[in-house]
N, C-alpha and C. Protein backbone atom coordinates (compact mmCIF):
# COMPACT_ATOMS: atom_id res chain seq x y z
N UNK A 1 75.96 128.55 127.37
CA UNK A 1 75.99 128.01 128.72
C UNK A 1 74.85 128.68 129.48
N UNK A 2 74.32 128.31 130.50
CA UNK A 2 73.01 127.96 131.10
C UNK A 2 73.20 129.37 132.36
N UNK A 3 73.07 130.25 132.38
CA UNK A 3 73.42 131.19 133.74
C UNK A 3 73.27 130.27 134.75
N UNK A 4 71.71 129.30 134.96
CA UNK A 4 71.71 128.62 136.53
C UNK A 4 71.74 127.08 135.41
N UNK A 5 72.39 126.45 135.62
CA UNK A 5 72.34 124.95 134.76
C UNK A 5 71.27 124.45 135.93
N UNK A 6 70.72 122.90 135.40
CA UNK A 6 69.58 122.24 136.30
C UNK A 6 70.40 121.29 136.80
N UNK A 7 69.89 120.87 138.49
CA UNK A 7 70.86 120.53 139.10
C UNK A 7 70.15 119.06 138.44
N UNK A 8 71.80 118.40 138.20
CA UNK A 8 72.17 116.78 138.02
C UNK A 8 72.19 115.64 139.27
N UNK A 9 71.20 115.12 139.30
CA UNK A 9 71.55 114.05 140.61
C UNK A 9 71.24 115.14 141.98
N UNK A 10 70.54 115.84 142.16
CA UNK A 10 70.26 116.49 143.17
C UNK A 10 71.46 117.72 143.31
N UNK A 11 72.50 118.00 142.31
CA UNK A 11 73.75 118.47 142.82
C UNK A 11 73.79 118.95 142.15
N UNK A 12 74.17 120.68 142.60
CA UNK A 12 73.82 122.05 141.52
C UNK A 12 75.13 122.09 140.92
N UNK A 13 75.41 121.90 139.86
CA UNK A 13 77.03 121.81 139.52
C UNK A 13 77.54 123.42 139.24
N UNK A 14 79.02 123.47 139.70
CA UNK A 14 79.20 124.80 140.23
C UNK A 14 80.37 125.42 138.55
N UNK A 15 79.88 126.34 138.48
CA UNK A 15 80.33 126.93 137.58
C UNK A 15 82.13 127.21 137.75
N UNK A 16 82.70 126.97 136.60
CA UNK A 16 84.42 127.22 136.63
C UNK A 16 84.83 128.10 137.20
N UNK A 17 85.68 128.63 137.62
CA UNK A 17 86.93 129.72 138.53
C UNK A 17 86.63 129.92 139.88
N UNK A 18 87.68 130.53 140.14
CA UNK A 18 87.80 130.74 141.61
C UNK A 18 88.97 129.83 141.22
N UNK A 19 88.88 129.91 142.89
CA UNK A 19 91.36 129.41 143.28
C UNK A 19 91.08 127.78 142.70
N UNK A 20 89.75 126.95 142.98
CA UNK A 20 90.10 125.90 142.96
C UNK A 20 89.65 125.51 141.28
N UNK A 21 88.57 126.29 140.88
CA UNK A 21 88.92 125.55 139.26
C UNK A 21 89.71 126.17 138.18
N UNK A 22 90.01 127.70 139.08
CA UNK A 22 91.58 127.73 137.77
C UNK A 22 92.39 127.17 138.11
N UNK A 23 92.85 126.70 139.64
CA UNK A 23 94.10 125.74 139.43
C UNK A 23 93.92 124.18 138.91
N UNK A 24 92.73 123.40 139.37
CA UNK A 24 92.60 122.68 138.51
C UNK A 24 92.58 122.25 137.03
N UNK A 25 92.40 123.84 136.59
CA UNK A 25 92.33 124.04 134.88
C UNK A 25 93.56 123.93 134.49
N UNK A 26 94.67 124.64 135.70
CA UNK A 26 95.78 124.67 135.31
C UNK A 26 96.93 123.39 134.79
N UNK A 27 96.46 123.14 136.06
CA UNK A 27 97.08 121.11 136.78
C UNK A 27 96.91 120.53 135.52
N UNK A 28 95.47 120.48 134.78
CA UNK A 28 94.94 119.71 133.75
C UNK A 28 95.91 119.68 132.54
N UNK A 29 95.84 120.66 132.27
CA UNK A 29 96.15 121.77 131.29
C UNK A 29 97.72 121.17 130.93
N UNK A 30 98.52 121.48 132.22
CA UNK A 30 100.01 121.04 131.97
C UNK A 30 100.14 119.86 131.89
N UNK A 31 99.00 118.35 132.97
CA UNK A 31 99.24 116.85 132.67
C UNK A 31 99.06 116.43 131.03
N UNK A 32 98.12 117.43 130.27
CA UNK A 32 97.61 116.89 129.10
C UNK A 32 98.70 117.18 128.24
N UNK A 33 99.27 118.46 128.16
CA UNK A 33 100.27 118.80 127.28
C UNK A 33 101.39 118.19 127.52
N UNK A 34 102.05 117.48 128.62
CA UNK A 34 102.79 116.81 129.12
C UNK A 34 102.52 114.84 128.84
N UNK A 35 101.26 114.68 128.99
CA UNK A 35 101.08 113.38 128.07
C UNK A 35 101.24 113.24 126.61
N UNK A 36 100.75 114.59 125.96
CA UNK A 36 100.68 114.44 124.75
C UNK A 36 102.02 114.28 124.07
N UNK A 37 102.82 115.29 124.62
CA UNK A 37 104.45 115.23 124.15
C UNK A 37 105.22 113.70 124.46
N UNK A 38 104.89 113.17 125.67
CA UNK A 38 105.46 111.56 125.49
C UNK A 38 104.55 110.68 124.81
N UNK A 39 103.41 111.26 124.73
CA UNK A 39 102.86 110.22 123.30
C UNK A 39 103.39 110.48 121.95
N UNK A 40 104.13 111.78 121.66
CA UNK A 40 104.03 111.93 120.60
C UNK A 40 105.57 111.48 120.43
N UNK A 41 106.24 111.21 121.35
CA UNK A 41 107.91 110.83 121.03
C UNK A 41 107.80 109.39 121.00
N UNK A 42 106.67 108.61 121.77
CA UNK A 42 106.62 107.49 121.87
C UNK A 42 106.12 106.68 120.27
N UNK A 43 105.14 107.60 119.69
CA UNK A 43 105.09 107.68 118.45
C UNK A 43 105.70 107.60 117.27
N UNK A 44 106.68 108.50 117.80
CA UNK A 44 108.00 108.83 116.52
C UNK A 44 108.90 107.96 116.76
N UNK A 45 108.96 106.95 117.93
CA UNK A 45 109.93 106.11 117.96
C UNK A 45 109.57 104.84 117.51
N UNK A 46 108.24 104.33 117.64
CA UNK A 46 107.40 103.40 116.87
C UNK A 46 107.48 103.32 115.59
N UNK A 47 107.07 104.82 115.20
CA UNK A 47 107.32 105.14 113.17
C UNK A 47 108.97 104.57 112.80
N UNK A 48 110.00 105.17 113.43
CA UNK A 48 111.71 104.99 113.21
C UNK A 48 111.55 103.13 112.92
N UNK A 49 111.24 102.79 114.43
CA UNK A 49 111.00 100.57 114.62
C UNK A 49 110.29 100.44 113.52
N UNK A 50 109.33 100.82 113.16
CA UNK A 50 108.52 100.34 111.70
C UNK A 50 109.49 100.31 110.47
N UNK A 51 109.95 101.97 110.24
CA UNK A 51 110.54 102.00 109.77
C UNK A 51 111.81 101.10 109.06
N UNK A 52 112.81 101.15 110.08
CA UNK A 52 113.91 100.24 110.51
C UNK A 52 113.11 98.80 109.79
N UNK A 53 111.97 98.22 110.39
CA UNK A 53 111.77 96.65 110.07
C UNK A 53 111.51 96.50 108.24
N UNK A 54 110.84 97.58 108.06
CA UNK A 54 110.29 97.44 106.39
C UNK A 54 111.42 97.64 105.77
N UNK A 55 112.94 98.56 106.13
CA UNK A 55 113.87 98.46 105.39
C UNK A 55 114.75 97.54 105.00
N UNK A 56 114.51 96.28 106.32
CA UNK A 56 115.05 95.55 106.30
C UNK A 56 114.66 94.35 105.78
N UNK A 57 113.41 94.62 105.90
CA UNK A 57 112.79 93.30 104.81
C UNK A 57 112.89 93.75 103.52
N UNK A 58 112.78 95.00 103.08
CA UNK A 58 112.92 95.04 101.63
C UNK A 58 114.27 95.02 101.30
N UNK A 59 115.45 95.08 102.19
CA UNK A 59 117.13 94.65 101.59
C UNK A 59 116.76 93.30 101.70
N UNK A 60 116.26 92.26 102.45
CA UNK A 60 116.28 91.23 102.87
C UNK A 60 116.10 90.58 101.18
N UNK A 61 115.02 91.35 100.86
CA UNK A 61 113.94 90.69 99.75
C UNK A 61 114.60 91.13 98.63
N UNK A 62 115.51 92.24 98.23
CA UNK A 62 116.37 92.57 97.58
C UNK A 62 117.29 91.45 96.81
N UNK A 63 117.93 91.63 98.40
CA UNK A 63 119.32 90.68 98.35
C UNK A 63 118.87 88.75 97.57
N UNK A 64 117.67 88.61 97.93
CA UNK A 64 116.88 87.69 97.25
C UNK A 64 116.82 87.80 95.87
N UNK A 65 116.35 88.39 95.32
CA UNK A 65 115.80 89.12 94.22
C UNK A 65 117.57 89.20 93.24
N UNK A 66 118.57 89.92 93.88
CA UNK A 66 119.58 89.95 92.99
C UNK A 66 120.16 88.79 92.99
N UNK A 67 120.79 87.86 93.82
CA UNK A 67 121.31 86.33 93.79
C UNK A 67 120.34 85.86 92.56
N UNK A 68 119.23 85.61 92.39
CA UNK A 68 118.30 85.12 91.25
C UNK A 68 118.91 85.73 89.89
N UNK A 69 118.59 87.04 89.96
CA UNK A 69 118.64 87.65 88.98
C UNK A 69 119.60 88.35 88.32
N UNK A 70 120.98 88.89 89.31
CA UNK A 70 121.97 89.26 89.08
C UNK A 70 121.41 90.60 88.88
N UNK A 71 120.98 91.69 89.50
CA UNK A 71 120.11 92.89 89.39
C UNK A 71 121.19 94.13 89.40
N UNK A 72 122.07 94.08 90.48
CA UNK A 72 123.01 94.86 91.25
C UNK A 72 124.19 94.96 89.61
N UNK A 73 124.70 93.67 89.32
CA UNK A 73 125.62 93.36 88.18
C UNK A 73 124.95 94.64 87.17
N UNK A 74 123.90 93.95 86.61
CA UNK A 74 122.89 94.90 85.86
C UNK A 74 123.17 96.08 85.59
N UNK A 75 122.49 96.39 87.07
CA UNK A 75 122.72 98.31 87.04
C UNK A 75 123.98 98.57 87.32
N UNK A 76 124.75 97.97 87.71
CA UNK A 76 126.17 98.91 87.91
C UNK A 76 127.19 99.08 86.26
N UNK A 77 126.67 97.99 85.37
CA UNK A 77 126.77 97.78 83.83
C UNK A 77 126.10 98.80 83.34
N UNK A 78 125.10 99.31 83.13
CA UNK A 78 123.67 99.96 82.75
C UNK A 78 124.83 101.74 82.98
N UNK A 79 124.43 101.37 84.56
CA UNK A 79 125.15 103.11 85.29
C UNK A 79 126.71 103.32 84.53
N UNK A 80 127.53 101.96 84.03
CA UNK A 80 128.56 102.53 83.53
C UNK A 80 128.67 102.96 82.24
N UNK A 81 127.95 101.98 81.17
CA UNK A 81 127.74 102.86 80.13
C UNK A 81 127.10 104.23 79.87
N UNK A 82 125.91 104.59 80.79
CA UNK A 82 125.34 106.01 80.83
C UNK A 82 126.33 106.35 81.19
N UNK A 83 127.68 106.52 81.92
CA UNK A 83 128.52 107.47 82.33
C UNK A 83 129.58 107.36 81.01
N UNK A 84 129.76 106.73 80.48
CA UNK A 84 130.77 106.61 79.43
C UNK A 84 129.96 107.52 77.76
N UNK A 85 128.47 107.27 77.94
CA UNK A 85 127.87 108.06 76.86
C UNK A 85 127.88 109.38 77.17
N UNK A 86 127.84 109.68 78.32
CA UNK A 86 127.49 110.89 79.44
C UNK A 86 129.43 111.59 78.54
N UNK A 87 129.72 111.07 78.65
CA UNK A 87 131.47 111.93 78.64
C UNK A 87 131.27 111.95 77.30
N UNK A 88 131.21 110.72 76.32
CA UNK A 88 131.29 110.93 74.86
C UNK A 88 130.84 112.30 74.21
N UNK A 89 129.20 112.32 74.71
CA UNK A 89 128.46 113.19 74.70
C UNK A 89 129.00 114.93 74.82
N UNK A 90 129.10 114.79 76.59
CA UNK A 90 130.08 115.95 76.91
C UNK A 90 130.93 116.48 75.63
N UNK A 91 132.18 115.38 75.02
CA UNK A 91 133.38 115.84 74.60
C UNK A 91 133.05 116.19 73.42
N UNK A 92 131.97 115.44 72.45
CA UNK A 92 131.58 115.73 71.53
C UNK A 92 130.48 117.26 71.49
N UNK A 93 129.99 117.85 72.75
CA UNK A 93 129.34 118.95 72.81
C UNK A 93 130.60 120.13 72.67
N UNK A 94 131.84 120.10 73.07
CA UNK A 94 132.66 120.63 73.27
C UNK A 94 133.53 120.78 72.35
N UNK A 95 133.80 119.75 71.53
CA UNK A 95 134.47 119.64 70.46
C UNK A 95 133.57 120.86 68.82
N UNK A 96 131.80 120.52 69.13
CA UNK A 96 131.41 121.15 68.25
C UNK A 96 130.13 121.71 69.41
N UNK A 97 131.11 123.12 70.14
CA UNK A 97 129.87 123.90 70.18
C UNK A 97 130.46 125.32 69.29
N UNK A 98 128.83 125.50 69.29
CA UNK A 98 128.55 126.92 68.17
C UNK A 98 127.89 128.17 69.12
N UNK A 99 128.56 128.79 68.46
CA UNK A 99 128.29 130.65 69.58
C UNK A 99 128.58 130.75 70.77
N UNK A 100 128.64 130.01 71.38
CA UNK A 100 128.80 130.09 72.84
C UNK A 100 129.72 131.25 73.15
């Protein structure tokens, strides 16, 4: 920074502090951090609405997708035999474990 800066437009521009540009620094200071925080909630509530809409198009597109295909039937068939191999498994680990 310039000790004497060159005056702009005929007008010697006055260097920061004193009562009126630390309180202005101050004023600033708290409007900005005070905008930024309702931008940033206003933000996070935008992301949630986005959110919210893409979930609902992809159940939307889902629920599409299984009527066609019977998808849901599928996996809940699929998930019951893994749980029925899952126990076999188990009983047969139990029946022949060694050293334990």
């Amino acid at each position: 920074i310039l000790a004497n800066p060159p005056p702009v437009d005929g007008v010697v521009p006055v260097p920061p502090g004193g009562l009126y540009g630390d309180t202005s620094l101050k004023l600033g200071r708290k409007i900005a951090t005070r905008f930024l925080k309702i931008w940033d909630f206003f933000q996070g509530m935008w992301f949630m609405y986005r959110t919210g809409q893409l979930s609902y198009e992809y159940y939307k597109t889902y629920e599409t997708l299984d009527k066609k295909f019977g998808i849901q039937n599928k996996m809940d068939a699929w998930n019951a035999r893994f749980i029925e191999g899952k126990d076999n498994f188990d009983r047969w680990e139990k029946d022949n474990e060694i050293g334990r």
